[in-house]
Protein backbone atom coordinates (compact mmCIF):
# COMPACT_ATOMS: atom_id res chain seq x y z
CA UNK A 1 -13.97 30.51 95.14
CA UNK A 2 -16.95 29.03 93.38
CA UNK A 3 -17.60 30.66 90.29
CA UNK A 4 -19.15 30.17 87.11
CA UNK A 5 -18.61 30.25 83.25
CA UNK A 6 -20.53 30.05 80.21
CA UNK A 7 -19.67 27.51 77.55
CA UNK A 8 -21.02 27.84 74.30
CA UNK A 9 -20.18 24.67 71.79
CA UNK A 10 -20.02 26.39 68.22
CA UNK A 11 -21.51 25.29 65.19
CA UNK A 12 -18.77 23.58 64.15
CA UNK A 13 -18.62 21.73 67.34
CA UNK A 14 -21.84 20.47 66.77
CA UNK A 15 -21.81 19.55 63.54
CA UNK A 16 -18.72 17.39 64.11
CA UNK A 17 -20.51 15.58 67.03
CA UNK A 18 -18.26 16.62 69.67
CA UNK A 19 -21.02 17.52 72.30
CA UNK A 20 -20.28 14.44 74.53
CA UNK A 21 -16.79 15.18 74.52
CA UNK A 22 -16.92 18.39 75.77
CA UNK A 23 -19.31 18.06 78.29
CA UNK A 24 -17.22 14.81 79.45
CA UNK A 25 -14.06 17.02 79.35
CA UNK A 26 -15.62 19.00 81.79
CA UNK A 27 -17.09 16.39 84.01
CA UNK A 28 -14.23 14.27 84.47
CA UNK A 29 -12.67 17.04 86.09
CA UNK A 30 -15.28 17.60 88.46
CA UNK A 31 -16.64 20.89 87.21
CA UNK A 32 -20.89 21.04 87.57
CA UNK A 33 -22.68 21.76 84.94
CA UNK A 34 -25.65 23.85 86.12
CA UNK A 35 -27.92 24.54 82.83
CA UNK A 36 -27.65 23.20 79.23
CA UNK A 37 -29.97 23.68 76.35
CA UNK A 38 -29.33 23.33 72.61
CA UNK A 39 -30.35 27.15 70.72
CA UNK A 40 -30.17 28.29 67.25
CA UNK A 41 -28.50 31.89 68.17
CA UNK A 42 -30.78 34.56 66.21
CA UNK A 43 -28.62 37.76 65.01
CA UNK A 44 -29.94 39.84 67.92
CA UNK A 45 -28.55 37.38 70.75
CA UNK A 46 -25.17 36.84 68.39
CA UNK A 47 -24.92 41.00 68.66
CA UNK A 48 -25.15 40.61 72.83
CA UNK A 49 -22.42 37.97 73.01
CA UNK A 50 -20.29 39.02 70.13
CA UNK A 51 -20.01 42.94 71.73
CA UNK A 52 -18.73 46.08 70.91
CA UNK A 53 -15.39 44.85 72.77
CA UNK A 54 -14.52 42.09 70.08
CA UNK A 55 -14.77 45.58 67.50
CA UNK A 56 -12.14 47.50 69.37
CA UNK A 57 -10.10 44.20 69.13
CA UNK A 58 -10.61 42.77 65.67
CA UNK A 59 -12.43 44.85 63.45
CA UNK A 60 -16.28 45.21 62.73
CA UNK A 61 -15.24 42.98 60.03
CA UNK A 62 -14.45 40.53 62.14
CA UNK A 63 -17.45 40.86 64.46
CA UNK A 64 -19.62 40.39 61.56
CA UNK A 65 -17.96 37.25 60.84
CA UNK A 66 -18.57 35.88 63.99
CA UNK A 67 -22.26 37.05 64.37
CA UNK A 68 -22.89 35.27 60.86
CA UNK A 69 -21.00 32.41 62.11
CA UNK A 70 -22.95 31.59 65.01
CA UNK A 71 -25.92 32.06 63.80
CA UNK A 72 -25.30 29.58 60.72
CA UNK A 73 -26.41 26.22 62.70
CA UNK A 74 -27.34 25.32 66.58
CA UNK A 75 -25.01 25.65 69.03
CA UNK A 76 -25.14 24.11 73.23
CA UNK A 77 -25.33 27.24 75.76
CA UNK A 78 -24.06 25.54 79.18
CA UNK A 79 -23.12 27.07 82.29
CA UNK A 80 -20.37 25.20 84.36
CA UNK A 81 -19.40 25.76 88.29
CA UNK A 82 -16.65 25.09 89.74
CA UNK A 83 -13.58 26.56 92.17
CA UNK A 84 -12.23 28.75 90.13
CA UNK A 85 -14.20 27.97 87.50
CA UNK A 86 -13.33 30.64 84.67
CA UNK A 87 -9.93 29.83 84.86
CA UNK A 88 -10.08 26.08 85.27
CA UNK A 89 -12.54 26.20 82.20
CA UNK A 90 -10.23 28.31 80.17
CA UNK A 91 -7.44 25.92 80.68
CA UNK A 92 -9.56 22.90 79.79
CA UNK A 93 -10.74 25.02 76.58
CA UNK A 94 -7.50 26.31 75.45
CA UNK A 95 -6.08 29.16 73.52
CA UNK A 96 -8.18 31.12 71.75
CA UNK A 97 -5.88 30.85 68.51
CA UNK A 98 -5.83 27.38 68.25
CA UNK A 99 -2.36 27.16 66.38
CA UNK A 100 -1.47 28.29 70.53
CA UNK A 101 -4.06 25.89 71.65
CA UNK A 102 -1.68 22.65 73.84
CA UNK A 103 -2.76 19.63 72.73
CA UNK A 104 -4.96 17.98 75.38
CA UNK A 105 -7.28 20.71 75.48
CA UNK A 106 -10.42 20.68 73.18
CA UNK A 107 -8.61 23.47 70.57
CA UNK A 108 -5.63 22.04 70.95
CA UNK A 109 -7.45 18.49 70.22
CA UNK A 110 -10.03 19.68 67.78
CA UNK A 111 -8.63 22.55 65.75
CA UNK A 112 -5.55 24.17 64.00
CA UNK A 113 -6.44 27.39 62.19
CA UNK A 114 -4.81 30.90 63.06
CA UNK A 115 -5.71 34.18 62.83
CA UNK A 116 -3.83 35.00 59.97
CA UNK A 117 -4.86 32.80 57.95
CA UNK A 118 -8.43 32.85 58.57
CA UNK A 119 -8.08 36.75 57.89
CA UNK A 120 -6.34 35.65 54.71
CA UNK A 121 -9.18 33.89 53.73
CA UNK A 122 -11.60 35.90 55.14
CA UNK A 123 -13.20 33.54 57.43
CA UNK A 124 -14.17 33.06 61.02
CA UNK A 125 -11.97 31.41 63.61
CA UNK A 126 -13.65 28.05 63.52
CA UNK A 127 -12.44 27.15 67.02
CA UNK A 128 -15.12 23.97 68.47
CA UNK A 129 -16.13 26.43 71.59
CA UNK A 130 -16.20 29.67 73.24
CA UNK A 131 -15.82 30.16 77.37
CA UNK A 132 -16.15 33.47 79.30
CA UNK A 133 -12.65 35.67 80.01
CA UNK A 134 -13.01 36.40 82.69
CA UNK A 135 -15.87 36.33 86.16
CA UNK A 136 -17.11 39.50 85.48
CA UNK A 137 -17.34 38.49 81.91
CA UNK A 138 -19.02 35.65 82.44
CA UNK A 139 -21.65 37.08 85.13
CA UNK A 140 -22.78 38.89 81.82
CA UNK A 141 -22.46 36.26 79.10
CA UNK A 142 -24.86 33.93 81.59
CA UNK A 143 -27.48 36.19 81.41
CA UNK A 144 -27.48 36.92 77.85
CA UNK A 145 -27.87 33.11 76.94
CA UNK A 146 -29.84 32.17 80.53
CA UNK A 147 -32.53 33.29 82.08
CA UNK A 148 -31.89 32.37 86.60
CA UNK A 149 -34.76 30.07 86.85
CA UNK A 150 -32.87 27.70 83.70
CA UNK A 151 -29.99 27.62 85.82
CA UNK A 152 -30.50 24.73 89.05
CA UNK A 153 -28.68 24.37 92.10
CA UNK A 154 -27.59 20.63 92.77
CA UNK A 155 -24.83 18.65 94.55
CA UNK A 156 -22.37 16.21 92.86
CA UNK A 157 -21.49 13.52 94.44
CA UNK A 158 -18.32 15.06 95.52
CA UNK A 159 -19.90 17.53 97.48
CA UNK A 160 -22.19 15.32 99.00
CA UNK A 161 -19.31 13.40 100.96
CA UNK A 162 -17.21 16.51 101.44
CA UNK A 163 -20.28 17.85 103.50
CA UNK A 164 -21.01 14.83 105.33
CA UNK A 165 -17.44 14.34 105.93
CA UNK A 166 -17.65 17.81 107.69
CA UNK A 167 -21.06 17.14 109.46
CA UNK A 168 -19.32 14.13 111.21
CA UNK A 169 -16.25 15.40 111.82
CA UNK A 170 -15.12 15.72 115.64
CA UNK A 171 -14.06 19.30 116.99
C-alpha cells in the first residue's frame, strides 16, 4: 500500500550537516519525497508534535525536554511516500533508543546515547531524526508540519516505466 510518513531532521541533525545524507538514505531506496522545507519549530507547533501521548510515556519532564529541544535551532519537515512507507521509513531510521539503533541505519550510524543516561543527565534524546509510528500517526503529524497544497504529486522515474510497462503490455 502506498503510504506516507513524516520525517523531521532534528537540530542536531542539522547542525552536524547530515541533511544530504538523510534525504539520500531515503532516495536510494526508492522512497519519494513529496514536500520538504527547512522551519524553525515555534513552542506552539513543538506542543502539536510532541503530544500528550509522549506524557503518558515519559514524563511531562520529558516532554518539556523535547519541546525545548526542537525548538533550539531549525530543523527539515519532509514527507516521504512509499509502499509501505511508515514501516520501510522506520527501518531505514532505526530504533528510537539509539544504543538499540543497528548500525546501517541513520541512529545506528549517527548516534549512541540511551535513555538512561540522558535521564541521568537530564537531557533530551539527541537522536539525528524523528519518523511517524505508525499510518494513522503519521496522517496527523503531516498536517501539523504541512499544509495539502505544500505537499505535490509527482512520478519517479520508477514509476514512470512501471506504468508504461503496463500500458504496453499484451492481455
Amino acid at each position: 500500500m502506498i503510504e506516507q510518513s513524516l520525517v523531521l531532521i532534528k537540530p542536531d541533525g542539522v547542525e552536524r550537516g547530515l541533511i544530504g545524507e538523510v534525504i539520500n538514505r531515503f532516495e536510494r531506496r526508492g522512497m519519494k519525497i513529496t514536500a520538504l522545507k527547512m522551519v524553525w519549530a515555534d513552542e506552539n507547533l513543538a506542543m502539536k508534535h510532541y503530544t500528550d501521548d509522549i506524557t503518558k510515556r515519559r514524563g511531562e519532564k520529558v516532554r518539556n525536554m523535547l519541546v525545548k529541544f526542537i525548538t533550539e535551532g531549525p530543523i527539515v519537515a519532509m514527507v516521504v511516500e512509499g509502499a509501505d512507507a511508515v514501516e520501510v521509513v522506520r527501518k531505514i531510521v532505526g530504533a528510537t533508543e539509539p544504543k538499540s539503533a543497528l548500525p546501517g541505519t541513520i541512529r545506528g550510524d549517527y548516534c549512541h546515547i540511551s535513555f538512561s543516561h540522558a535521564d541521568s543527565i537530564e537531557v533530551p534524546i539527541k537522536n539525528v531524526i524523528h519518523s511517524s509510528g505508525n499510518a494513522e500517526e503519521a496522517k496527523q503529524e503531516i498536517s501539523i508540519w504541512f499544509k495539502p497544497q505544500e505537499i505535490l504529486d509527482y512520478m519517479r522515474v520508477e514509476e514512470l516505466i512501471t506504468i508504461g510497462r503496463k500500458a504496453f503490455k499484451k492481455d
